[in-house]
C-alpha atoms as a PDB file:
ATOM      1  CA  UNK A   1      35.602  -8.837 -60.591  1.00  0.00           C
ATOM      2  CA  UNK A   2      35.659  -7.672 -64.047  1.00  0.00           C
ATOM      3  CA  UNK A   3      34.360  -8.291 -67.538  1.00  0.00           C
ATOM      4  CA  UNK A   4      35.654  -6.710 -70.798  1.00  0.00           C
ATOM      5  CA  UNK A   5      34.834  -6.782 -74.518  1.00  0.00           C
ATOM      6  CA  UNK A   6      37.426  -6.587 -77.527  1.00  0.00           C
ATOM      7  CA  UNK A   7      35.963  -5.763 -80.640  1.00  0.00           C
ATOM      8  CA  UNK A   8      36.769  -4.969 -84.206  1.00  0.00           C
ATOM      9  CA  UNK A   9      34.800  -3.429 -86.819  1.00  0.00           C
ATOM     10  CA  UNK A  10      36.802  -2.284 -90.587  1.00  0.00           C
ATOM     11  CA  UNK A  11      39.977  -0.475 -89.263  1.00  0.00           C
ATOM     12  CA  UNK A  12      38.324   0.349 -85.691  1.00  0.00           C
ATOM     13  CA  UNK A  13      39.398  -1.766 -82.497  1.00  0.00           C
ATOM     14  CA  UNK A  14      37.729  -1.333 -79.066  1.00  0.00           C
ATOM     15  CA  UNK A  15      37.594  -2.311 -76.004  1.00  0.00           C
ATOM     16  CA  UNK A  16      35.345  -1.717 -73.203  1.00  0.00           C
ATOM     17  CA  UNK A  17      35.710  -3.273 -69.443  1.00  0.00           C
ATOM     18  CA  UNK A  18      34.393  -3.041 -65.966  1.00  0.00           C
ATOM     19  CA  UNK A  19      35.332  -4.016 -62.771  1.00  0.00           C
ATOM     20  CA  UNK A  20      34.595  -3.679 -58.667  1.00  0.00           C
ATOM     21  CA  UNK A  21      38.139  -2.217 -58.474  1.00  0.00           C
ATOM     22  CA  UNK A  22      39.540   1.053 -59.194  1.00  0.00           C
ATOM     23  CA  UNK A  23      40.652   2.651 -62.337  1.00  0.00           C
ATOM     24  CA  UNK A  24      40.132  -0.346 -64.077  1.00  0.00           C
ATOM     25  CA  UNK A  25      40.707   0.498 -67.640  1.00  0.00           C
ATOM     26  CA  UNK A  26      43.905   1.847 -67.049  1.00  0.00           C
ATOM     27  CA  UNK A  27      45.092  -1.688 -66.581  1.00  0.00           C
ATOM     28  CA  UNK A  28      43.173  -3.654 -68.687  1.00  0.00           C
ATOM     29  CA  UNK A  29      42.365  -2.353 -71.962  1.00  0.00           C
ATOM     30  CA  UNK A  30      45.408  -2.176 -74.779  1.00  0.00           C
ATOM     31  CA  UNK A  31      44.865  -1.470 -78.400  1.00  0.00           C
ATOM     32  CA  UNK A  32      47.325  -0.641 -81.131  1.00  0.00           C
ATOM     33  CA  UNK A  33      46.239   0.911 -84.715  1.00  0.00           C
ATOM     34  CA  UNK A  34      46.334  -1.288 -87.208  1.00  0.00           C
ATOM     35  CA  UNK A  35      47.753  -4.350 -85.267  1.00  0.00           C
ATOM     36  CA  UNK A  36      44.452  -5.363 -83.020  1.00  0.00           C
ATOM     37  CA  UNK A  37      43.552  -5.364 -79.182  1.00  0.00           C
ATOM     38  CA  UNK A  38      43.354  -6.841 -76.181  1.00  0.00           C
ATOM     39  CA  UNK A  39      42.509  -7.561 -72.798  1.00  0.00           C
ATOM     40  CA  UNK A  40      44.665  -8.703 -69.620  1.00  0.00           C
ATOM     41  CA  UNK A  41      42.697  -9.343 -66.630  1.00  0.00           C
ATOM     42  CA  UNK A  42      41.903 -11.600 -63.272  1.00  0.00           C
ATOM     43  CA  UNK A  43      45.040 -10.580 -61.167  1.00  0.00           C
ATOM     44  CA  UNK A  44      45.673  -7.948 -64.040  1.00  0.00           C
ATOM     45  CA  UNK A  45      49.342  -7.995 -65.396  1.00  0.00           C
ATOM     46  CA  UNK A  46      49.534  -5.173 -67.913  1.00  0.00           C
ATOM     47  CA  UNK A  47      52.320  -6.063 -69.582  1.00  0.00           C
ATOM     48  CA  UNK A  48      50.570  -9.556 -71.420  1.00  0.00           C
ATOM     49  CA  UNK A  49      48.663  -6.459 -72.921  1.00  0.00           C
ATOM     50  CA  UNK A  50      51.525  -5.459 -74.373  1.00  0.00           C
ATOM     51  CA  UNK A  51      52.787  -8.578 -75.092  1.00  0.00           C
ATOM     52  CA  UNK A  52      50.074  -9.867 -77.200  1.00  0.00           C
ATOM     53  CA  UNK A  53      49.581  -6.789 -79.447  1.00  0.00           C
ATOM     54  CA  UNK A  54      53.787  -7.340 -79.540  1.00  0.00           C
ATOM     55  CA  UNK A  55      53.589 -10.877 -80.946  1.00  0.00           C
ATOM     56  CA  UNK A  56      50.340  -9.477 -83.666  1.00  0.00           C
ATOM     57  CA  UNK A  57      52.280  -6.895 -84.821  1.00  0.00           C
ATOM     58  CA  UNK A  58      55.129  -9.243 -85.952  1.00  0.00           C
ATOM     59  CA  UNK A  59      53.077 -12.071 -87.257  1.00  0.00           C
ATOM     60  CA  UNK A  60      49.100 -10.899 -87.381  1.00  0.00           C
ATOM     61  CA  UNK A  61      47.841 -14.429 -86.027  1.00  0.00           C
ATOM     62  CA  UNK A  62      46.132 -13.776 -82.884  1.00  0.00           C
ATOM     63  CA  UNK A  63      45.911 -17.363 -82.081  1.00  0.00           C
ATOM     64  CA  UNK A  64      49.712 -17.564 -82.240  1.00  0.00           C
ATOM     65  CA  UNK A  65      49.864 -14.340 -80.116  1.00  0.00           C
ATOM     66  CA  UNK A  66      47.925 -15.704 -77.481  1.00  0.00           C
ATOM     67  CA  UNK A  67      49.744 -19.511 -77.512  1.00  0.00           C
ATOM     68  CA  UNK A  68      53.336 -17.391 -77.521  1.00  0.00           C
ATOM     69  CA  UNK A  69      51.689 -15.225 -74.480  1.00  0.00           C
ATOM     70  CA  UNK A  70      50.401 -18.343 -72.389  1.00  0.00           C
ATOM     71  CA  UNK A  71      53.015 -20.493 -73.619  1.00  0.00           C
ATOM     72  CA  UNK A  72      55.801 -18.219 -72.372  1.00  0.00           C
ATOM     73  CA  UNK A  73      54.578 -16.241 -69.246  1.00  0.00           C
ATOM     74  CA  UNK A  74      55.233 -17.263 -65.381  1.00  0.00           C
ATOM     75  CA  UNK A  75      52.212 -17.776 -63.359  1.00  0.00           C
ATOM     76  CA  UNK A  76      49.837 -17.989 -66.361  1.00  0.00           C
ATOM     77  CA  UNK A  77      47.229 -19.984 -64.511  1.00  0.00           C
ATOM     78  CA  UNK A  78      46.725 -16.612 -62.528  1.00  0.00           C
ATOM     79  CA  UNK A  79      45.531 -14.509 -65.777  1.00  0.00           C
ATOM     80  CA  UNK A  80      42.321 -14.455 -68.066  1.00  0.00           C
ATOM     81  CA  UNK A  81      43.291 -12.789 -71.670  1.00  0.00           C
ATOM     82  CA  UNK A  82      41.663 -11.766 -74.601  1.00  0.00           C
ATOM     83  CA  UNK A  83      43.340 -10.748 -77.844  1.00  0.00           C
ATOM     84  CA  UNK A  84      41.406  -9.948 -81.394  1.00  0.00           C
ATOM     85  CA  UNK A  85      43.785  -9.546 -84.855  1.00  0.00           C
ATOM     86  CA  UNK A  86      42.852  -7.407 -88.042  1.00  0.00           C
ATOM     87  CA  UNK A  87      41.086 -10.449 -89.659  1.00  0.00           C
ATOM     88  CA  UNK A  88      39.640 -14.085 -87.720  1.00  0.00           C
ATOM     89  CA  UNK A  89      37.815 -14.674 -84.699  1.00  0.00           C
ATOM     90  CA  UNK A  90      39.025 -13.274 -81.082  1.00  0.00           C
ATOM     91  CA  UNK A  91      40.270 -15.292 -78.526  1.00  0.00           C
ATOM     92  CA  UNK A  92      40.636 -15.722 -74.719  1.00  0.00           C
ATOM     93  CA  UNK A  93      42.777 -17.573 -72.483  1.00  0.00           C
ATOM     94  CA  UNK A  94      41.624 -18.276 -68.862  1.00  0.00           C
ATOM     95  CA  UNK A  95      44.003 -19.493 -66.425  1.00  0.00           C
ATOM     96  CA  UNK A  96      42.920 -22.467 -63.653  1.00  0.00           C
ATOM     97  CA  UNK A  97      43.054 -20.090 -61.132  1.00  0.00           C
ATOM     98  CA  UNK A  98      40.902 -17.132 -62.518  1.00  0.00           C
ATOM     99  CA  UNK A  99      38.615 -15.913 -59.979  1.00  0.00           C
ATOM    100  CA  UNK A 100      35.070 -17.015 -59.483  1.00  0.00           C
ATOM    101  CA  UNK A 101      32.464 -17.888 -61.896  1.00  0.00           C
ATOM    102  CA  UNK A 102      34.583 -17.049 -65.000  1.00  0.00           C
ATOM    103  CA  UNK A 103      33.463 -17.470 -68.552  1.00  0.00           C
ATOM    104  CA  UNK A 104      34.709 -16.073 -72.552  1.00  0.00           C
ATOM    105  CA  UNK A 105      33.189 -15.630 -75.685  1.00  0.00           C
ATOM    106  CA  UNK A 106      34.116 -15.722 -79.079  1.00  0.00           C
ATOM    107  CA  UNK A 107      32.741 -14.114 -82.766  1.00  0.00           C
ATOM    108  CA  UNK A 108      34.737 -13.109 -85.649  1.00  0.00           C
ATOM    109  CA  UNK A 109      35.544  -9.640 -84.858  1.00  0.00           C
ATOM    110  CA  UNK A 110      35.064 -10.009 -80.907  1.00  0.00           C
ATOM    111  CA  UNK A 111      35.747 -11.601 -77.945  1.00  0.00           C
ATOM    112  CA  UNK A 112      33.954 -11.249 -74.593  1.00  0.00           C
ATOM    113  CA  UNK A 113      35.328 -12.472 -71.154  1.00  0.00           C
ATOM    114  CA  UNK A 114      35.147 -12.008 -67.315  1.00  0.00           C
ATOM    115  CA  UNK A 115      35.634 -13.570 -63.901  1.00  0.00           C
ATOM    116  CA  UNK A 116      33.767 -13.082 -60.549  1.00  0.00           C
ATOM    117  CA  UNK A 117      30.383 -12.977 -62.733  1.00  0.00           C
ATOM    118  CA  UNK A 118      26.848 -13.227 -61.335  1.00  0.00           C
ATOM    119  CA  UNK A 119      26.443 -15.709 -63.911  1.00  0.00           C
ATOM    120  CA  UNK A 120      28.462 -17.266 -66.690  1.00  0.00           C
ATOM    121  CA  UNK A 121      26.461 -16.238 -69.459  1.00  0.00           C
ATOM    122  CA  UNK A 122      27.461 -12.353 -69.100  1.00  0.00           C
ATOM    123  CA  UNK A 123      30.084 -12.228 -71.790  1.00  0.00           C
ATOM    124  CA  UNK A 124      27.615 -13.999 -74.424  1.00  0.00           C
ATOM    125  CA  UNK A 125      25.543 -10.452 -73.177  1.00  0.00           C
ATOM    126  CA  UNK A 126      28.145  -8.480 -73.965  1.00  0.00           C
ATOM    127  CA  UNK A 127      28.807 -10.239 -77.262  1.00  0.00           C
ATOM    128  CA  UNK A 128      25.298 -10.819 -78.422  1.00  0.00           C
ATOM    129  CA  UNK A 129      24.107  -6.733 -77.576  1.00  0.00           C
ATOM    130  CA  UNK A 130      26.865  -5.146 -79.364  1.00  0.00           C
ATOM    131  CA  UNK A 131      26.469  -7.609 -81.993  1.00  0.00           C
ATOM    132  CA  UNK A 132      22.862  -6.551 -82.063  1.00  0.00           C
ATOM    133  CA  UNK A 133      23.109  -2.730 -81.795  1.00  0.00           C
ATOM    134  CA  UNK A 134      24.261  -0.153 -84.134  1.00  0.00           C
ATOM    135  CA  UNK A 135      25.499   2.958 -84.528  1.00  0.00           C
ATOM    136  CA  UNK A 136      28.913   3.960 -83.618  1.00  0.00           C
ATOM    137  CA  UNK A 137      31.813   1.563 -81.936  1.00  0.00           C
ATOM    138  CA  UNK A 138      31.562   3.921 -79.016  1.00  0.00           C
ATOM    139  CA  UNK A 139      27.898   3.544 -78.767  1.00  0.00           C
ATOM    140  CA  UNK A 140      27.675  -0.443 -79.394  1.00  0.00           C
ATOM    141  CA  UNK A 141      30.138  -0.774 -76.721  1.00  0.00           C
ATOM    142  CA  UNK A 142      28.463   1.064 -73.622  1.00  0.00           C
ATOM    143  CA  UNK A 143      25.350  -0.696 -75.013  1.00  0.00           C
ATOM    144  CA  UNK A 144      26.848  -3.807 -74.332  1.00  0.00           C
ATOM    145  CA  UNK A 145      28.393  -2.780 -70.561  1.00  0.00           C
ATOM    146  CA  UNK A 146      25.033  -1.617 -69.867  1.00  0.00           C
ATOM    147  CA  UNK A 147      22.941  -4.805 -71.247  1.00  0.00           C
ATOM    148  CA  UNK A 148      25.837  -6.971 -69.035  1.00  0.00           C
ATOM    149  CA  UNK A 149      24.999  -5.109 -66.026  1.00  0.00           C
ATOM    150  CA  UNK A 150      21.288  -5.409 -66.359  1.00  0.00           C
ATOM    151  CA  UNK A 151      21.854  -9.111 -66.592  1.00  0.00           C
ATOM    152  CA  UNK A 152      23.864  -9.330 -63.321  1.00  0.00           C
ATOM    153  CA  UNK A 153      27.309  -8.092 -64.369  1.00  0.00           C
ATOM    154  CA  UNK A 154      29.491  -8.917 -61.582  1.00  0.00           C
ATOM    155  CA  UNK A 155      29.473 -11.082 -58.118  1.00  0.00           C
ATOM    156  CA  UNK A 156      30.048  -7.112 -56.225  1.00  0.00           C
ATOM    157  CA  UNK A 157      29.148  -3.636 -57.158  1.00  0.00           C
ATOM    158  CA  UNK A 158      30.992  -2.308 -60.268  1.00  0.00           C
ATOM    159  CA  UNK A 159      32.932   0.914 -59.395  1.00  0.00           C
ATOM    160  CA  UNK A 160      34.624   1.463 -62.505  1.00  0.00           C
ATOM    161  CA  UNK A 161      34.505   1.011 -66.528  1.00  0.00           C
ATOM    162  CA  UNK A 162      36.121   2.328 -69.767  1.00  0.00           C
ATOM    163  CA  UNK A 163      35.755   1.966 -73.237  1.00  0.00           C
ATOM    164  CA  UNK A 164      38.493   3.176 -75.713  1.00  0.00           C
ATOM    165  CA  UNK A 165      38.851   2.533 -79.777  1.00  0.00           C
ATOM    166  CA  UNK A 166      41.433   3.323 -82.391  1.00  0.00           C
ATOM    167  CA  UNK A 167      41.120   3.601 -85.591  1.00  0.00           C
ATOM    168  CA  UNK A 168      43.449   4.995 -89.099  1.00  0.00           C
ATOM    169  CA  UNK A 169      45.108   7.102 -87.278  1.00  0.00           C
ATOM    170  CA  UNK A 170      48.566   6.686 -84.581  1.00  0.00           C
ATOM    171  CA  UNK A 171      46.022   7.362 -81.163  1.00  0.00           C
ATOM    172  CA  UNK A 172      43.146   6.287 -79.065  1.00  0.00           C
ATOM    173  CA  UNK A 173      40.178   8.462 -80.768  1.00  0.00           C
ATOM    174  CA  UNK A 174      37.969   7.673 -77.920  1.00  0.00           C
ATOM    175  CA  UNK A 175      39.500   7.003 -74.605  1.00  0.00           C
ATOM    176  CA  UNK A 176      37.113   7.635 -71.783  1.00  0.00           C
ATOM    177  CA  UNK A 177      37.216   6.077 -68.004  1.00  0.00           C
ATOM    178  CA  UNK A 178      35.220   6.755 -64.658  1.00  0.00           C
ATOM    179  CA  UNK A 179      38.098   5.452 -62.697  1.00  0.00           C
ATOM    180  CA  UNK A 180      35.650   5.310 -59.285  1.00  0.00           C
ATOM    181  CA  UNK A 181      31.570   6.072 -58.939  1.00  0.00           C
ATOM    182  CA  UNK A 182      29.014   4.345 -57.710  1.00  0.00           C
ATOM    183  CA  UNK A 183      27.441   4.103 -61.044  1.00  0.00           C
ATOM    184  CA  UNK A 184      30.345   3.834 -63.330  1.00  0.00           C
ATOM    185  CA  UNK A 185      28.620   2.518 -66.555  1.00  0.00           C
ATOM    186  CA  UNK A 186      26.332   5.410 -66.821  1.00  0.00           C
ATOM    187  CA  UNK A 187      28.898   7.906 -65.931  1.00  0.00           C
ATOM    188  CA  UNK A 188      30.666   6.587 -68.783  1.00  0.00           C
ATOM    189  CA  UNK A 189      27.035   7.196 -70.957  1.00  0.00           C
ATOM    190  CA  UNK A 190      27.742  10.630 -70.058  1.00  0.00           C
ATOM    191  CA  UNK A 191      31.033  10.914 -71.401  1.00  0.00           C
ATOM    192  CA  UNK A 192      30.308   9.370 -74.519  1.00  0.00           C
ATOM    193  CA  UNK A 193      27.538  11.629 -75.203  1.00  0.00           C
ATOM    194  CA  UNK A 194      29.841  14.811 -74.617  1.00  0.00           C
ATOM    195  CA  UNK A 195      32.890  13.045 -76.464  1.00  0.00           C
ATOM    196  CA  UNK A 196      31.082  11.377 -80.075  1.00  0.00           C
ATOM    197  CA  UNK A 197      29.927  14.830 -81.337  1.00  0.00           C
ATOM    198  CA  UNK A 198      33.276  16.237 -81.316  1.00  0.00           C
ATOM    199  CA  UNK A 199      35.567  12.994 -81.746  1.00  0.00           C
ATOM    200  CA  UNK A 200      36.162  13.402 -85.269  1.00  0.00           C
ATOM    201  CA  UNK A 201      36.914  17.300 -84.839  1.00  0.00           C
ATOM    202  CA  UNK A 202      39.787  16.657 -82.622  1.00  0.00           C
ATOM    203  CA  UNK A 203      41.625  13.918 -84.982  1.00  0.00           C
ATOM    204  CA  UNK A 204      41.210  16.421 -88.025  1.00  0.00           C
ATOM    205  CA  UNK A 205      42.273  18.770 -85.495  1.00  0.00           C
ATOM    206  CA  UNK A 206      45.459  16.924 -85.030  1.00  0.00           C
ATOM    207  CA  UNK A 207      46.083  15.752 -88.483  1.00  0.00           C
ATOM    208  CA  UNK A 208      45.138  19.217 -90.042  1.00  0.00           C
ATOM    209  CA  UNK A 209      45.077  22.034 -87.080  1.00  0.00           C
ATOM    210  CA  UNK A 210      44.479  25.058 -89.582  1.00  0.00           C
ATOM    211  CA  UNK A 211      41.294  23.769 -90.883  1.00  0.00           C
ATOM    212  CA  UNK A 212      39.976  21.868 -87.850  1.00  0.00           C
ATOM    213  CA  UNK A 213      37.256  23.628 -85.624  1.00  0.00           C
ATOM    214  CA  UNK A 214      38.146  24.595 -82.238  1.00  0.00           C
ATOM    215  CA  UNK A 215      36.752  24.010 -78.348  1.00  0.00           C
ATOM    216  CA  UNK A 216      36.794  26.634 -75.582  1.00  0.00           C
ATOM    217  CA  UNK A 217      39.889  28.595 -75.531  1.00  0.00           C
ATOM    218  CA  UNK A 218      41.827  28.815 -79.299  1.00  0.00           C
ATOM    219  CA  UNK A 219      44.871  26.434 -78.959  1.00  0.00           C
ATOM    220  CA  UNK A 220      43.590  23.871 -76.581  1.00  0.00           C
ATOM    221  CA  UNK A 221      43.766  20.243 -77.284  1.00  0.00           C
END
């Protein structure tokens, strides 16, 4: 019931996921500047987010993070996982018991996996379009939600998605959900099309407030 992408690109991580259940990137999606990202899903426990950027942080392997992760976690066979470092190839982890037809993909720089899917060639969709598209992370990434739902995307109706990326700086320059819609991924279209012109405003904004340009009402954000 939900399939997710973990990507890298220079100093930039994303991640962009959607699912049949509710606020879905709110559980799913974990990214930490300059240490790399992930993706905990299938029966989500957030915290082997957290643990797998943990275990980069101190060591940088990502294949390490995610044997510490599987190798050390109760009920394992229960989770799928994804995990991408600041150099290498991403990869995923899916437990015996992950839901339905469940599938992963791997690039250097990306990783692509999901459970309950129409079919399991939707995270090689995922993979392949962003891999194919360009322009910004942002922009790659809802290309790639959108090419997975064209293909089938999940078993049930997706009702929510989120994509979110950091990059040089101590936040999440872009994090943007539709936590519940009937048409998520292009709600989230929406969003990014508001959000990209004015992403880098608000980090020099935060970085440098006198010389940043301002939104609305003086002082906001």
């Amino acid at each position: 019931m939900t399939f997710s992408l973990v990507v890298r690109d220079g100093e930039r991580f994303g991640v962009a996921v959607s699912s049949s259940s509710p606020a879905v990137a709110a559980r799913v999606a974990h990214l930490r500047p300059e240490v790399g990202a992930a993706a905990s899903q299938n029966i989500t426990d957030p915290t082997l987010g957290t643990g797998l950027l943990d275990r980069l942080a101190e060591h940088g392997d990502a294949a390490r993070a995610l044997a510490d992760v599987t190798g050390g976690t109760r009920d394992i066979d229960y989770r799928q996982l994804t995990v991408l470092g600041r150099t290498g190839p991403g990869y995923a982890h899916s437990g015996a018991h992950t839901l339905g037809t469940h599938a992963s993909a791997t690039a250097d720089g990306a990783v692509a996996a999901g459970n309950m899917l129409a079919g399991a060639h939707i995270p090689d969709v995922l993979l392949d379009t962003y891999l194919a598209t360009a322009g910004e992370m942002e922009e790659r990434l809802l290309a790639a939600l959108r090419a997975a739902v064209a293909a089938g995307g999940e078993e049930g109706p997706v009702r929510s998605a989120g994509l979110a990326v950091v990059a040089d700086v101590g936040w999440r320059v872009t994090d943007l959900r539709v936590d519940w819609a009937d048409d998520p991924v292009e709600r989230l279209a929406e969003l990014v099309s508001v959000w990209l012109p004015q992403r880098d405003d608000y980090v020099r904004r935060g970085l440098d407030p006198a010389s940043a340009p301002s939104y609305g009402v003086p002082g906001d954000l």
